[in-house]
Protein backbone atom coordinates (compact mmCIF):
# COMPACT_ATOMS: atom_id res chain seq x y z
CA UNK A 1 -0.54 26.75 28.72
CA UNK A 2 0.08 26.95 24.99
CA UNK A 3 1.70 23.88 23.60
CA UNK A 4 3.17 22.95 20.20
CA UNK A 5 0.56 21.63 18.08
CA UNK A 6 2.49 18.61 17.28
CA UNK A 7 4.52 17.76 20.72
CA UNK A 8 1.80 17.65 23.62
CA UNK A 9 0.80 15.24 26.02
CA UNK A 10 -3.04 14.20 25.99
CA UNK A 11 -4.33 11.98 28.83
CA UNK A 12 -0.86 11.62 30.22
CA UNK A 13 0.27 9.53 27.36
CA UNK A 14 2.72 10.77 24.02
CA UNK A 15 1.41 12.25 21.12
CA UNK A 16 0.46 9.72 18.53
CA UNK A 17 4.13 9.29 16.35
CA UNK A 18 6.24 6.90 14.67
CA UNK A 19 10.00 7.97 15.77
CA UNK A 20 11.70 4.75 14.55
CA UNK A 21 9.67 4.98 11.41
CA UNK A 22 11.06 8.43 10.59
CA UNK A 23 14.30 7.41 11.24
CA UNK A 24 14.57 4.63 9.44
CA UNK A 25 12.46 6.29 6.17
CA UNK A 26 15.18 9.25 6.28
CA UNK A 27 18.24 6.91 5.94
CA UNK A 28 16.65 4.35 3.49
CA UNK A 29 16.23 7.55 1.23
CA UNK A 30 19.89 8.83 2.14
CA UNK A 31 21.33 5.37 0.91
CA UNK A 32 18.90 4.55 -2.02
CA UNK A 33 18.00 8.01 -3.74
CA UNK A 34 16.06 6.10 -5.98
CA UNK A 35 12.94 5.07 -3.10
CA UNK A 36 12.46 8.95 -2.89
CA UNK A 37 10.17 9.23 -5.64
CA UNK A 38 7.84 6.51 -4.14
CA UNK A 39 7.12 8.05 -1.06
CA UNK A 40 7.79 11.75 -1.44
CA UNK A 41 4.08 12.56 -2.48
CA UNK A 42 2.86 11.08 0.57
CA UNK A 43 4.12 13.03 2.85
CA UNK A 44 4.52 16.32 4.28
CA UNK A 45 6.82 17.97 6.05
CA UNK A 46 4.51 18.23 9.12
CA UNK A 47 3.35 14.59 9.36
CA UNK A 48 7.05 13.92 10.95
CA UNK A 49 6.84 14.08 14.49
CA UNK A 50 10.56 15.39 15.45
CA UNK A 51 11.27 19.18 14.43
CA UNK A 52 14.75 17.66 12.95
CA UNK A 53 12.95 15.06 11.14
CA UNK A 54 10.28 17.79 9.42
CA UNK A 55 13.47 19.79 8.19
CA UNK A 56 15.58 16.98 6.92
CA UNK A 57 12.21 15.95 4.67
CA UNK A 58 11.38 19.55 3.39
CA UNK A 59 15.24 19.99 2.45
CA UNK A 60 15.10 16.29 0.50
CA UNK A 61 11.66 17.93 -0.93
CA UNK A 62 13.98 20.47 -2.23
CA UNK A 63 16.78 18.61 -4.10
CA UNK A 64 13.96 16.42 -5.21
CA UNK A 65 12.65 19.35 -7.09
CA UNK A 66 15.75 20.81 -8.51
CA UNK A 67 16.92 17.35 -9.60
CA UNK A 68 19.92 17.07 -7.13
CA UNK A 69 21.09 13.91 -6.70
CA UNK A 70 20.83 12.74 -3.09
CA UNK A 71 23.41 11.65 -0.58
CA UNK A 72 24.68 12.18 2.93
CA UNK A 73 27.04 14.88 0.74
CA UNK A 74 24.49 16.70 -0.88
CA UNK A 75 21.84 16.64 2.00
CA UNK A 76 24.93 18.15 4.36
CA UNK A 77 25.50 21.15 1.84
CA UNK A 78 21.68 22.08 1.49
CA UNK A 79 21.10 22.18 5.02
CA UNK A 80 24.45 24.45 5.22
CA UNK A 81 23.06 26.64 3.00
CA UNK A 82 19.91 26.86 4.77
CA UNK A 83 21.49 27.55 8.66
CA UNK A 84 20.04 24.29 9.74
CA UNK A 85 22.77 21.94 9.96
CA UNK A 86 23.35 22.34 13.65
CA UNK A 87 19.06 22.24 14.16
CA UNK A 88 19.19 18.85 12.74
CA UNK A 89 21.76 17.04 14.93
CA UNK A 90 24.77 17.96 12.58
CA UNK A 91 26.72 15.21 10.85
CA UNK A 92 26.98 13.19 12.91
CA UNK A 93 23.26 12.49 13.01
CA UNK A 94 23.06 12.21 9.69
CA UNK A 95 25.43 9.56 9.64
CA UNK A 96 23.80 8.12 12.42
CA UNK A 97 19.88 7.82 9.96
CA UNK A 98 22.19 6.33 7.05
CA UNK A 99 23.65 3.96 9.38
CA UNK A 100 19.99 2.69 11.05
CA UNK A 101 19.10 0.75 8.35
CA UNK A 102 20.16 -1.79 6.14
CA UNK A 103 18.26 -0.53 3.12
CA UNK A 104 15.68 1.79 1.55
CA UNK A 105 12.96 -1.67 0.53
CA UNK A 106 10.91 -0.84 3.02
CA UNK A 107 10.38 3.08 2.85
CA UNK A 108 7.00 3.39 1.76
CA UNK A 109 5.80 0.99 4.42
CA UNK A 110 7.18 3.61 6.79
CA UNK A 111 6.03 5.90 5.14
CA UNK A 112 2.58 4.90 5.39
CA UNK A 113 3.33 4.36 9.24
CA UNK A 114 4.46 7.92 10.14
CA UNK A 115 1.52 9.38 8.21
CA UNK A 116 -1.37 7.25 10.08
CA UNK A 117 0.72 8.59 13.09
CA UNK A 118 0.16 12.05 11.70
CA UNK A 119 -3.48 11.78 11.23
CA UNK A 120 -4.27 10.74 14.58
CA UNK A 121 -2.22 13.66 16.11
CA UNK A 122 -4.48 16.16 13.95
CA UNK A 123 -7.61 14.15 14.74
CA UNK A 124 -6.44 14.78 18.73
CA UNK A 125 -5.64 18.54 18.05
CA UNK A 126 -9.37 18.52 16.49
CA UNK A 127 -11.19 17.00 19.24
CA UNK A 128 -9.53 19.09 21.54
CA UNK A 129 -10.32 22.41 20.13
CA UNK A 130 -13.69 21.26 20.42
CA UNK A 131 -13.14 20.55 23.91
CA UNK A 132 -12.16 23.69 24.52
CA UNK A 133 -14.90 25.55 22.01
CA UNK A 134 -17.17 23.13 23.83
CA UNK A 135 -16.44 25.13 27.37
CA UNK A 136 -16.98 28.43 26.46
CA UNK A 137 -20.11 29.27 28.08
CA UNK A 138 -21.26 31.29 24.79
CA UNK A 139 -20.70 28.39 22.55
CA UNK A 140 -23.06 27.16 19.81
CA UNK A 141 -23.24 23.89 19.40
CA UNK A 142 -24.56 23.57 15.94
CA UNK A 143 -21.33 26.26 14.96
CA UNK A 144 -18.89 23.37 16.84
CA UNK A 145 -20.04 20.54 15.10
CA UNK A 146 -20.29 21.96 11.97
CA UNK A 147 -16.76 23.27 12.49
CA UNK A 148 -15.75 19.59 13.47
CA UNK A 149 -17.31 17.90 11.12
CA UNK A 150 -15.18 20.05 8.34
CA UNK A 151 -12.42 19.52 10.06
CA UNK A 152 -12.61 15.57 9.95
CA UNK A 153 -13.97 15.71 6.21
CA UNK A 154 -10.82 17.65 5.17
CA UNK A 155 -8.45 14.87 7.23
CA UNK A 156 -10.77 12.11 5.29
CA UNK A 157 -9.89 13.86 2.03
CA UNK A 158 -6.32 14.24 2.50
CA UNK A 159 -5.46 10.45 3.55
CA UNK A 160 -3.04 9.30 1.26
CA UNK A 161 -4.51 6.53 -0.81
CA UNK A 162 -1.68 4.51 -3.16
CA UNK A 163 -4.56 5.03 -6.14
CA UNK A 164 -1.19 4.86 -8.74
CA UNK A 165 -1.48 0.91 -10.12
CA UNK A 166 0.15 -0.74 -13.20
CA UNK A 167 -2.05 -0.95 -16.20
CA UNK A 168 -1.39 -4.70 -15.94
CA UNK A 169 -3.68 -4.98 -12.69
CA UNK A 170 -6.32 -2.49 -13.63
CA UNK A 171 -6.73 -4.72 -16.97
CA UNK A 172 -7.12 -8.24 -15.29
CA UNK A 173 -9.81 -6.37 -12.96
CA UNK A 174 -12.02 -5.35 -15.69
CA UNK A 175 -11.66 -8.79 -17.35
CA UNK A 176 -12.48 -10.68 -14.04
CA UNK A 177 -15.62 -8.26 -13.80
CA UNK A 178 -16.88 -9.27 -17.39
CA UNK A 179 -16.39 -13.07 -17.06
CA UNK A 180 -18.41 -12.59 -13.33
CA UNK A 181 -20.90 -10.25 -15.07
CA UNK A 182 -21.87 -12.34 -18.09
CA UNK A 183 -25.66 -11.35 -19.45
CA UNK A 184 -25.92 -9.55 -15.92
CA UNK A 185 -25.89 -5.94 -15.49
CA UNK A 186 -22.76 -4.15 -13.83
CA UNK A 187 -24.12 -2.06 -11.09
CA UNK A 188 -27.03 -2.06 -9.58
CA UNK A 189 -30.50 -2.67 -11.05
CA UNK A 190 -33.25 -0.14 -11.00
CA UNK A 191 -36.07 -2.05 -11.78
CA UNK A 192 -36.65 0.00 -14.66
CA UNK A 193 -35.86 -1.54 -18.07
CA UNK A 194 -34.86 1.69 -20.06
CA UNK A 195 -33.05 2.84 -17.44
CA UNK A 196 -30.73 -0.29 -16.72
CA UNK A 197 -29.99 -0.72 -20.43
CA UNK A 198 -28.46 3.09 -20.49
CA UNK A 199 -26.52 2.74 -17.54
CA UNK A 200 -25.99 -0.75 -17.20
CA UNK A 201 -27.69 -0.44 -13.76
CA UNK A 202 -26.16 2.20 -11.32
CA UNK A 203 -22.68 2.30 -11.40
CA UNK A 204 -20.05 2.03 -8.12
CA UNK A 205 -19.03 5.49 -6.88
CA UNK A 206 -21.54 7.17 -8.70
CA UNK A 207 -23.25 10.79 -7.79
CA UNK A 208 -26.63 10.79 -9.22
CA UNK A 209 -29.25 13.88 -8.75
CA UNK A 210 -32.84 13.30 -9.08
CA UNK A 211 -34.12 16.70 -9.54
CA UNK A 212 -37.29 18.27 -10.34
CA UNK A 213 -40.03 20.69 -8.18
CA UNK A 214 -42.11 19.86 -5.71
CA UNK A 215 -45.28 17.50 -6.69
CA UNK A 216 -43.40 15.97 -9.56
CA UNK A 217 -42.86 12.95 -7.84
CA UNK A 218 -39.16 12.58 -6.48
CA UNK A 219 -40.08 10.84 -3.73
CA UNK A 220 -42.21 8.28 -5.42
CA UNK A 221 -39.45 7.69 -7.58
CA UNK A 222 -36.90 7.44 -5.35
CA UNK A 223 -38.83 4.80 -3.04
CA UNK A 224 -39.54 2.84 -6.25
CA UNK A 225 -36.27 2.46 -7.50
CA UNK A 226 -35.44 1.73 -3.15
CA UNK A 227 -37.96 -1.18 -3.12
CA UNK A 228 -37.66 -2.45 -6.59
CA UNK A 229 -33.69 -2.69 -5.41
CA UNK A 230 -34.03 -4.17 -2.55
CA UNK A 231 -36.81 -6.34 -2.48
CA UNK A 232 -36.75 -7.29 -6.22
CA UNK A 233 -32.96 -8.07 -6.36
CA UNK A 234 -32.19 -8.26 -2.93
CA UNK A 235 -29.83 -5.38 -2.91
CA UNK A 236 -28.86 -3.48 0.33
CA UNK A 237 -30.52 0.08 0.52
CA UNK A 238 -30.46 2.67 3.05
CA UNK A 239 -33.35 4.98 2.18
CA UNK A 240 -32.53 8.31 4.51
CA UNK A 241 -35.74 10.62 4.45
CA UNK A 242 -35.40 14.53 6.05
CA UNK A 243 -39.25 15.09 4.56
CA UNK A 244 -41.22 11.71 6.11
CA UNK A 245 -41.01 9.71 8.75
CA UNK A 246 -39.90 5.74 8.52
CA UNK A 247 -44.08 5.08 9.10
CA UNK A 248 -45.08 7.26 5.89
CA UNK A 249 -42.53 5.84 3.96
CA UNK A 250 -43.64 2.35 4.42
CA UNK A 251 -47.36 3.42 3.89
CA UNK A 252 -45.92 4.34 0.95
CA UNK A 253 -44.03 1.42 0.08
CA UNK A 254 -46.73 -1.35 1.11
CA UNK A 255 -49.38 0.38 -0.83
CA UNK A 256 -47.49 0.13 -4.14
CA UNK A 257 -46.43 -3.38 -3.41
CA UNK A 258 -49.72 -4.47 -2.62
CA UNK A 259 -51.67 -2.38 -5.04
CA UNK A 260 -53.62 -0.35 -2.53
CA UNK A 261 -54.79 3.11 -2.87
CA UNK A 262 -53.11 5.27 -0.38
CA UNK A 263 -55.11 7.85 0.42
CA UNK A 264 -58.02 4.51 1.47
CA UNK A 265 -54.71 2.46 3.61
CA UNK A 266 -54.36 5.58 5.75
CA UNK A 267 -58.03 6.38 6.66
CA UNK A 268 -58.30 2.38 7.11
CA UNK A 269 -61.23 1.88 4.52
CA UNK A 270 -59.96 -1.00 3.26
CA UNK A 271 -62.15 -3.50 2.20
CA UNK A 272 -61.63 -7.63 2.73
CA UNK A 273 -59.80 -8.26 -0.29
CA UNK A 274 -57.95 -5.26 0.14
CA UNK A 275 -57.05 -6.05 3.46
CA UNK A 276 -55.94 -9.98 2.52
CA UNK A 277 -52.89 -8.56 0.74
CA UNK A 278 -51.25 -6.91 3.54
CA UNK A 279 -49.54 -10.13 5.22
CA UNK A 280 -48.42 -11.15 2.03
CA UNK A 281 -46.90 -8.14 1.84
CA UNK A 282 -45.33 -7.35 4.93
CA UNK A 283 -43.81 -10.88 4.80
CA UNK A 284 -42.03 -9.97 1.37
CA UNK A 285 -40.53 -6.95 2.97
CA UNK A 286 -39.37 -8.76 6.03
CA UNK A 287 -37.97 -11.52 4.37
CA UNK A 288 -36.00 -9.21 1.89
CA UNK A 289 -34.38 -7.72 4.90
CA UNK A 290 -32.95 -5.42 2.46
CA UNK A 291 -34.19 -2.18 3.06
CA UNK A 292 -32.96 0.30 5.46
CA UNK A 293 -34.99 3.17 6.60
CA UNK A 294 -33.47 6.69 8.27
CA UNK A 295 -35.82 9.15 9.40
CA UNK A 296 -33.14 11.95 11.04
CA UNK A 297 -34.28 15.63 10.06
CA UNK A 298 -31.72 17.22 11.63
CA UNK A 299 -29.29 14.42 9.40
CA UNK A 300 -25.49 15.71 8.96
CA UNK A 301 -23.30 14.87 6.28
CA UNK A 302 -20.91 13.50 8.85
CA UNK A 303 -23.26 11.56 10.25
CA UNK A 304 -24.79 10.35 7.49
CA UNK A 305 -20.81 8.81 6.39
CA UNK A 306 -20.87 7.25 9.86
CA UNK A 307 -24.17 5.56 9.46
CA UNK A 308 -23.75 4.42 5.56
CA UNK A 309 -20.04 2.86 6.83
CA UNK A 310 -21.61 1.16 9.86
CA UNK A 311 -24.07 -0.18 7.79
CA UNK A 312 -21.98 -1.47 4.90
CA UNK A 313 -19.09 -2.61 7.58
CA UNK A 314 -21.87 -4.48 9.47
CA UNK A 315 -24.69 -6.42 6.38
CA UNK A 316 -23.19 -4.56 3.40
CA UNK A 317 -24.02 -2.23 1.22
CA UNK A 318 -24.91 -1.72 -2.51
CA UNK A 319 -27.35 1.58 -2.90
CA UNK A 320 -27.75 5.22 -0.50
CA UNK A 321 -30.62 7.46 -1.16
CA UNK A 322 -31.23 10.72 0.32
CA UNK A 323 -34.17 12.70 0.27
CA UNK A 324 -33.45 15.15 -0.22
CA UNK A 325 -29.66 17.04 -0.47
CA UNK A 326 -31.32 20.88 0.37
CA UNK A 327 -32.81 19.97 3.77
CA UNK A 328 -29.22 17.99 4.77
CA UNK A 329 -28.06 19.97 7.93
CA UNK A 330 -25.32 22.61 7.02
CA UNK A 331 -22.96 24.40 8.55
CA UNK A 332 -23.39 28.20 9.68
CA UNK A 333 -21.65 29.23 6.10
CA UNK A 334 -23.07 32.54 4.52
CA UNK A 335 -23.23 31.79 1.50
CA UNK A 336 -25.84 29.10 0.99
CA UNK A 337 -24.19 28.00 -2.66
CA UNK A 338 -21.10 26.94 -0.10
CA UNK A 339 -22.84 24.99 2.18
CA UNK A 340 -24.59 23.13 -0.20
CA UNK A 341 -21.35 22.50 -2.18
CA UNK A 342 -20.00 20.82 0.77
CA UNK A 343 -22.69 18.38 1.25
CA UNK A 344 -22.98 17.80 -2.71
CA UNK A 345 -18.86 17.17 -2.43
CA UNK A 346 -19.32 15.03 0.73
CA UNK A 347 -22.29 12.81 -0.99
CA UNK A 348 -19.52 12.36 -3.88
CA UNK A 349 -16.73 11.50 -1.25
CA UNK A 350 -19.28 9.06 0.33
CA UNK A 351 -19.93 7.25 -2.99
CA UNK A 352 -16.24 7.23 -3.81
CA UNK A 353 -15.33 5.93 -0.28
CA UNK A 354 -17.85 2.46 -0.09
CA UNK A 355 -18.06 2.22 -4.04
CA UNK A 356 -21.01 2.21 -3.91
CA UNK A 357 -24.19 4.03 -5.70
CA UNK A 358 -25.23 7.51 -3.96
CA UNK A 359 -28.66 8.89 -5.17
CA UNK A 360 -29.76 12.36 -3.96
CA UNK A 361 -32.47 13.93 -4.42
CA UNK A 362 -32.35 17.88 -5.25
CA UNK A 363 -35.11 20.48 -5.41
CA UNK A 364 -35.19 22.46 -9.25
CA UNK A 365 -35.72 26.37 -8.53
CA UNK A 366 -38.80 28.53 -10.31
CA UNK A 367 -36.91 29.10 -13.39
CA UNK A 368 -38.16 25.58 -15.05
CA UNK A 369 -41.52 26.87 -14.98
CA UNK A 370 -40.99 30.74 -15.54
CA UNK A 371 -38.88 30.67 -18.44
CA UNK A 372 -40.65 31.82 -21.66
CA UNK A 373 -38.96 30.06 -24.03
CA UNK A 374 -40.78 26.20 -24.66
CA UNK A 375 -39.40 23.95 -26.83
CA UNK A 376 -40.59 20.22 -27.75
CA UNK A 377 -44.03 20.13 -28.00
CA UNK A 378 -44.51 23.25 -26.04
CA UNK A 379 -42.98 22.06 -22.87
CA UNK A 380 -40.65 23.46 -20.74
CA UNK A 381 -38.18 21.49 -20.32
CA UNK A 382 -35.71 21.50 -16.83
CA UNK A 383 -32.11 22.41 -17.53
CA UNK A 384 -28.84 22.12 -15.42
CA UNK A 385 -28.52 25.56 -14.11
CA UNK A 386 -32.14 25.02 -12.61
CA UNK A 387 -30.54 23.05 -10.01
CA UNK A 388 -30.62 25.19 -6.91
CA UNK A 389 -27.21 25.99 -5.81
CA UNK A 390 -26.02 24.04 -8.99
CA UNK A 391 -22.43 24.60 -9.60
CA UNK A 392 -21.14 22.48 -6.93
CA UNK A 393 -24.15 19.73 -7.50
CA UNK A 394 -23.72 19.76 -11.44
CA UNK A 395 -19.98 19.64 -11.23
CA UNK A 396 -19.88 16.50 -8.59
CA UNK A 397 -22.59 14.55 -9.93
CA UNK A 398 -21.82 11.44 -12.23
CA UNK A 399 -25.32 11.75 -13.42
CA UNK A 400 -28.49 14.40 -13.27
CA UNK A 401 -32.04 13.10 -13.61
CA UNK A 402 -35.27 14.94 -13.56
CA UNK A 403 -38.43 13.58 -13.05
CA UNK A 404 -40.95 15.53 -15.54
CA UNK A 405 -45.00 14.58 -15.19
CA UNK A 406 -47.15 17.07 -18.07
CA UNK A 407 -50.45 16.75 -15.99
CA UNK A 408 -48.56 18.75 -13.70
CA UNK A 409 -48.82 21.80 -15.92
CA UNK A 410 -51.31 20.66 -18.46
CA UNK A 411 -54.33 19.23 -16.23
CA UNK A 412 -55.11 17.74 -19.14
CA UNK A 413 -56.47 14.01 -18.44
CA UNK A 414 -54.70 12.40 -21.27
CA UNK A 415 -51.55 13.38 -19.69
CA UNK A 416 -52.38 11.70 -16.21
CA UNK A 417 -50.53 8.95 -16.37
CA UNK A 418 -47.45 10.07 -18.46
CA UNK A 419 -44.28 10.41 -16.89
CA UNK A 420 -40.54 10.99 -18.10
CA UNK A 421 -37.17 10.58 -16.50
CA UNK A 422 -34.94 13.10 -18.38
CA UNK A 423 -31.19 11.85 -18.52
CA UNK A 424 -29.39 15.33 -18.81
CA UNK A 425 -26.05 14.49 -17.67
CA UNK A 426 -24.35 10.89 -18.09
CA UNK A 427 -20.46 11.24 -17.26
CA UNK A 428 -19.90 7.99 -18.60
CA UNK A 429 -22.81 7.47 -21.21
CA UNK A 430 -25.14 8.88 -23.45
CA UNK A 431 -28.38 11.35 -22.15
CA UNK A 432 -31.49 9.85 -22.89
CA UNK A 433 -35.56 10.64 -22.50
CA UNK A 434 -36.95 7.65 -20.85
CA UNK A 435 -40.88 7.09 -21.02
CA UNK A 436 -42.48 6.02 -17.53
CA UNK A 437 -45.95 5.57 -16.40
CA UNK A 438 -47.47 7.25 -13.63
CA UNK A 439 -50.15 5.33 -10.90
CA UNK A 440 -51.50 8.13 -9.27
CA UNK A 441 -53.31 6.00 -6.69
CA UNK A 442 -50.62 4.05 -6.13
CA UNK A 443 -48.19 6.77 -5.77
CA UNK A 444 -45.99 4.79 -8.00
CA UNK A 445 -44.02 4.70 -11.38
CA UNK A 446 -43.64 1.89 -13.54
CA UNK A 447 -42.16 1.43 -16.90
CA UNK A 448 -44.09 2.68 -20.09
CA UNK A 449 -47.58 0.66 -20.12
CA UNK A 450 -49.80 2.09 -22.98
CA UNK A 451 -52.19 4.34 -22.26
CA UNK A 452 -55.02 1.88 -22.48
CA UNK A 453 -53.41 -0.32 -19.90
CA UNK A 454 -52.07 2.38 -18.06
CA UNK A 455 -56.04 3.49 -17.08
CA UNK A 456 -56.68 0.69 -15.49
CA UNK A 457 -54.01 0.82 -12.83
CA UNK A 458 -51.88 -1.43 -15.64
CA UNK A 459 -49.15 -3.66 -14.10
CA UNK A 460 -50.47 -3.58 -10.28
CA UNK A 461 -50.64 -7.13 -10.58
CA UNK A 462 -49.45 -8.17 -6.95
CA UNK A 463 -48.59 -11.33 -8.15
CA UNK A 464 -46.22 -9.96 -10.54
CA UNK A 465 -42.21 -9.60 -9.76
CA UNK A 466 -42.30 -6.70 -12.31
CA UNK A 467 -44.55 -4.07 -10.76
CA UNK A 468 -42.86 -3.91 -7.02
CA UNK A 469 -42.40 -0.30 -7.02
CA UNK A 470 -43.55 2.53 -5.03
């Protein structure tokens, strides 16, 4: 029961297609030459639905190439040349495209038609190779979806998007942004000072890695910069977690809000005045109704694109975070520097796709703390190629943080509260060591409070905008 990939029924209905579309595209180009070179990059010869149609096109491909002026004439001689005069109808059909339409003004509208047609004819040949994947009694489902979900990435990633525009428009879009931005920042804000006035808050279809090893405090950073976001500036964040669940995170969260040492909110010794902040608290986050929590283990890079566009297409949209990119669910790849590419390129695609912000975090491997060599003060400092798996990460990402603590290493009690958010990549701006402080109790950064200050729990303030942060 073998059927061409392109001409099958499905459901009892046609294959997806666009027949007077590809008809009338072929003889706008055969009377006006000149509409070929807007529409030949979008297509290929397979996203035409008739064999005839997918032979005329590669042939035009051809004497586009070679710089052959194009006419019923020319078109006639190449497919002579090739034996496939006869496949395509003969002359007479080709007189018969030239003479369907009135002009070529319209070709890269259908254009655009036949290759939406062509998508959803590969999308059906997907689905039903998983159909019949699906049936095979020895199947794997985790192999299937994995297999699907590459499939559908690949069709996401090939969609022809018209991303060619006149310098003209692309100028009065950056001056419109300006005159809305004013003393404002561009993307979105952070929370933290030093950090904002580097990147001008985080940039639309950015990549960012927050890296570092385990204990260093990714986590705590990450929900910071989440709450300070959300509730702060009343930007949209979806916070997805594959380490804790949605009830740890907003221990987490309500304890630095509030000022409350976690380790005392989760054994429930709270005393009365501790216990007098939580409305106050809780009602903040509720009426923010900013912050979106995702506690999925077994979370997919496909499904995480699903969620983020529901999300954005539903309340909008303006920051993703996932913690963290190593425990995203892969594929059954072999090599695990592949499978992590793929996620780290479908995070970027992601970012690219809503415009949006994409934060991931990323684990650093051993190296950080067994290499020999120390430099600055006798610290070790993270590089690049610590990233686990980095080529793919380092190469996609728009930025590369890493979250550095010395009391980690030192034990030394002056370092306690001393944190640093090393800037080693910046695509689009300069690298920078930015000085945080560290509330252990609080599980919590803040910016740079002086030591003295920073002792006493400095900036917990619950009363203070400032020192939301978890």
């Amino acid at each position: 029961m073998a059927k061409n990939s392109e001409n099958y029924e499905y459901s009892g209905r046609s294959a997806p297609q666009a027949a007077e579309a590809e008809v009338n595209l072929l003889g706008g180009v055969m009377q006006d030459s000149n509409v070929l070179s807007d529409v030949i990059s979008l297509l290929n010869p397979d996203d035409f639905y008739q064999e005839r149609h997918k032979i005329i096109w590669e042939v035009l491909q051809k004497l586009s190439q070679m710089n052959t002026p194009i006419d019923e004439v020319t078109l006639q001689n190449a497919l002579e040349k090739e034996g496939k005069l006869e496949a395509v109808g003969g002359v007479e059909y080709l007189l018969k495209l030239i003479e369907s339409v009135a002009s070529g003004a319209n070709a890269r509208y259908h254009a655009e038609i036949i290759q939406k047609k062509a998508v959803l004819r590969r999308l059906i040949n997907v689905s039903n190779e998983a159909i019949r994947e699906a049936e095979d009694p020895t199947a794997e489902p985790d192999e299937i979806i994995s297999k699907v979900e590459g499939s559908v990435m690949s069709l996401a990633e090939k969609q022809v998007k018209n991303s060619l525009r006149p310098a003209g428009d692309v100028v009065q879009e950056v001056l419109k942004a300006v005159e809305n931005r004013r003393d404002g920042l561009s993307g979105c804000p952070t929370g933290f000072t030093d950090l904002d006035r580097l990147t001008n808050g985080l940039q639309p279809s950015d990549l960012i890695i927050l890296a570092g090893r385990p204990g260093m405090g990714k986590s705590a950073f990450a929900l910071t910069l989440a709450s300070n976001s959300s509730i702060n500036y009343g930007k949209k964040v979806a916070f997805f977690s594959l380490e804790m669940g949605a009830e740890q995170l907003m221990q987490r969260i309500i304890c630095s809000m509030a000022g409350l040492e976690l380790s005392k909110f989760r054994a429930g010794h709270l005393n009365r005045d501790e216990f007098a902040k939580l409305p106050g608290t809780a009602s903040r986050i509720v009426q923010a109704n900013s912050l979106y929590v995702d506690d999925n283990l077994d979370l997919g890079i496909m499904e995480l694109l699903s969620k983020c566009r529901s999300l954005k297409r539903k309340v909008g949209l303006d920051l993703v975070i996932v913690d963290y990119l190593q425990l995203m669910k892969t594929g059954k790849e072999e090599n695990r520097a592949v499978a992590v590419g793929a996620i780290s390129r479908g995070l970027k695609v992601l970012a690219k796709d809503l415009k949006i912000p994409v934060i991931a975090l990323a684990q650093l491997s051993r190296k950080t703390e067994d290499r020999a060599d120390a430099v600055r003060g006798g610290k070790t400092r993270p590089q690049l190629s610590d990233l686990r798996e980095s080529g793919s990460i380092e190469q996609d990402a728009d930025m590369v943080w890493f979250i550095e603590r010395p009391f980690y290493r030192s034990h030394d009690e002056a370092d306690k509260n001393k944190a640093q958010l090393l800037v080693a990549k910046h695509r689009n701006g300069a690298t920078a060591d930015i000085d945080l402080t560290w509330i252990p109790q609080y599980t919590k950064f803040e910016n740079y409070i002086p030591e003295e200050e920073a002792g006493n729990g400095g900036g917990s303030d619950f009363g203070s905008l400032d020192d939301i942060g978890v």
